[in-house]
Protein backbone atom coordinates (compact mmCIF):
# COMPACT_ATOMS: atom_id res chain seq x y z
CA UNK A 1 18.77 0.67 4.50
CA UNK A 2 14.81 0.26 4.26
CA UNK A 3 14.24 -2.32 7.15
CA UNK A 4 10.45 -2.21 6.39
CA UNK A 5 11.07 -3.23 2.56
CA UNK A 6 13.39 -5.75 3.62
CA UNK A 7 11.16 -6.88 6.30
CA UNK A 8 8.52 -7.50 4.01
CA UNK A 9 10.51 -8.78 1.38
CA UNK A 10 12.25 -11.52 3.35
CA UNK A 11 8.47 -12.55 4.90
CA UNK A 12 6.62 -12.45 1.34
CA UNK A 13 9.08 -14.27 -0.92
CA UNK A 14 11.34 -17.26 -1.16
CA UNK A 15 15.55 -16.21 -1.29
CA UNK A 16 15.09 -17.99 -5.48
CA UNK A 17 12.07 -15.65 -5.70
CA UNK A 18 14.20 -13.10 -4.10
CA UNK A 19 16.95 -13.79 -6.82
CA UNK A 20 14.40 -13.46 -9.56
CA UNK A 21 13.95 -10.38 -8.90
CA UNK A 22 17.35 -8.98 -8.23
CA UNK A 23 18.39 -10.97 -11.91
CA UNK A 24 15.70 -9.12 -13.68
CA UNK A 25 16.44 -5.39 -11.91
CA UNK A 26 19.99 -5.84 -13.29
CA UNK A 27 18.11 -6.79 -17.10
CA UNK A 28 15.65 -4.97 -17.06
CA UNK A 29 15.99 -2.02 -14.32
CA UNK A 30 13.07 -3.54 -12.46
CA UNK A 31 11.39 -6.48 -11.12
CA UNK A 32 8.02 -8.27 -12.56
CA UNK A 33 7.27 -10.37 -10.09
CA UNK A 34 3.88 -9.26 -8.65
CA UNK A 35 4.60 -7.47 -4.97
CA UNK A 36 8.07 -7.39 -5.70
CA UNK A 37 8.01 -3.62 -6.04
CA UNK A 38 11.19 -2.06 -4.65
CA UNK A 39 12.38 1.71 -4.28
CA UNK A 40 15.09 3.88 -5.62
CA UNK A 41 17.23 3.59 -8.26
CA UNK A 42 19.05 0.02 -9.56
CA UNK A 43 21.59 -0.03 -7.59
CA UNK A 44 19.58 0.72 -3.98
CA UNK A 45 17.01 -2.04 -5.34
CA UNK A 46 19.63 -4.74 -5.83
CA UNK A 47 20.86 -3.61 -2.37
CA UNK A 48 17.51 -4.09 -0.72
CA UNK A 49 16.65 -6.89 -1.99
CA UNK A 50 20.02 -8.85 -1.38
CA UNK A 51 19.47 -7.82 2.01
CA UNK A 52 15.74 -9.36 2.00
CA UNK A 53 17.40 -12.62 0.67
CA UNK A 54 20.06 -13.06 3.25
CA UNK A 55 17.14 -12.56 6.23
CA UNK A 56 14.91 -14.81 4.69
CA UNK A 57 17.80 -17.56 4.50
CA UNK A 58 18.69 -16.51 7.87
CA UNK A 59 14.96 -17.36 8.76
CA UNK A 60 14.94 -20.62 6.79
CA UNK A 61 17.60 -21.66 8.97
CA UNK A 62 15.78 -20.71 12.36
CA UNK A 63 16.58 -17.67 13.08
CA UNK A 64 13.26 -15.43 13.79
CA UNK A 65 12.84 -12.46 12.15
CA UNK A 66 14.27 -10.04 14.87
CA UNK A 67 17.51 -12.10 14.64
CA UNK A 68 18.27 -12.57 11.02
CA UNK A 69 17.64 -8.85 10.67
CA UNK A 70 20.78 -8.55 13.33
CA UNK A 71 22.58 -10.83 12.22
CA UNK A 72 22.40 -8.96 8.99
CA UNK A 73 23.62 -5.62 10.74
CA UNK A 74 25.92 -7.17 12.33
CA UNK A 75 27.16 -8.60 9.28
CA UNK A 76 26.75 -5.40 7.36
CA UNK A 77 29.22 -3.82 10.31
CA UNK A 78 31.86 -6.49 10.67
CA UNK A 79 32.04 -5.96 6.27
CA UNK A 80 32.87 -2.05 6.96
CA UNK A 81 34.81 -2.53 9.96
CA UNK A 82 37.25 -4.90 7.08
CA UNK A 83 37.39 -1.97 4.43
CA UNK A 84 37.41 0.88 6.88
């Protein structure tokens, strides 16, 4: 997990900006909006930016940035505490 990408991710776009981008990676293998560069392959760039869409909802809602991003770890390790 790239905390910095979704850090900067969550602070630079809106979560249907975010969405954009994670609809065109899965058309095209990439997204085109401008500063919306992500890295690794498809699958890792649809996982980082899901992530960036959930903290900056979580931030939308109040949350600062601090919290969102542990409230998305701590949602990320109640999920494999489930399928575990």
């Amino acid at each position: 997990m790239n905390i910095k990408e979704i850090r900067e991710l969550a602070k630079k776009f809106t979560p249907e900006q975010i969405e954009r981008c994670i609809d065109e990676t899965m058309k095209i293998g990439k997204p085109t909006l401008e500063g919306c560069e992500v890295s690794g392959d498809v699958m890792e760039m649809i996982n980082t930016l899901a992530k960036a869409q959930t903290v900056r909802e979580l931030m939308e809602q109040g949350l600062t940035e601090v919290e969102a991003i542990r409230e998305l770890a701590r949602r990320i390790r109640q999920v494999q505490g489930v399928e575990k």
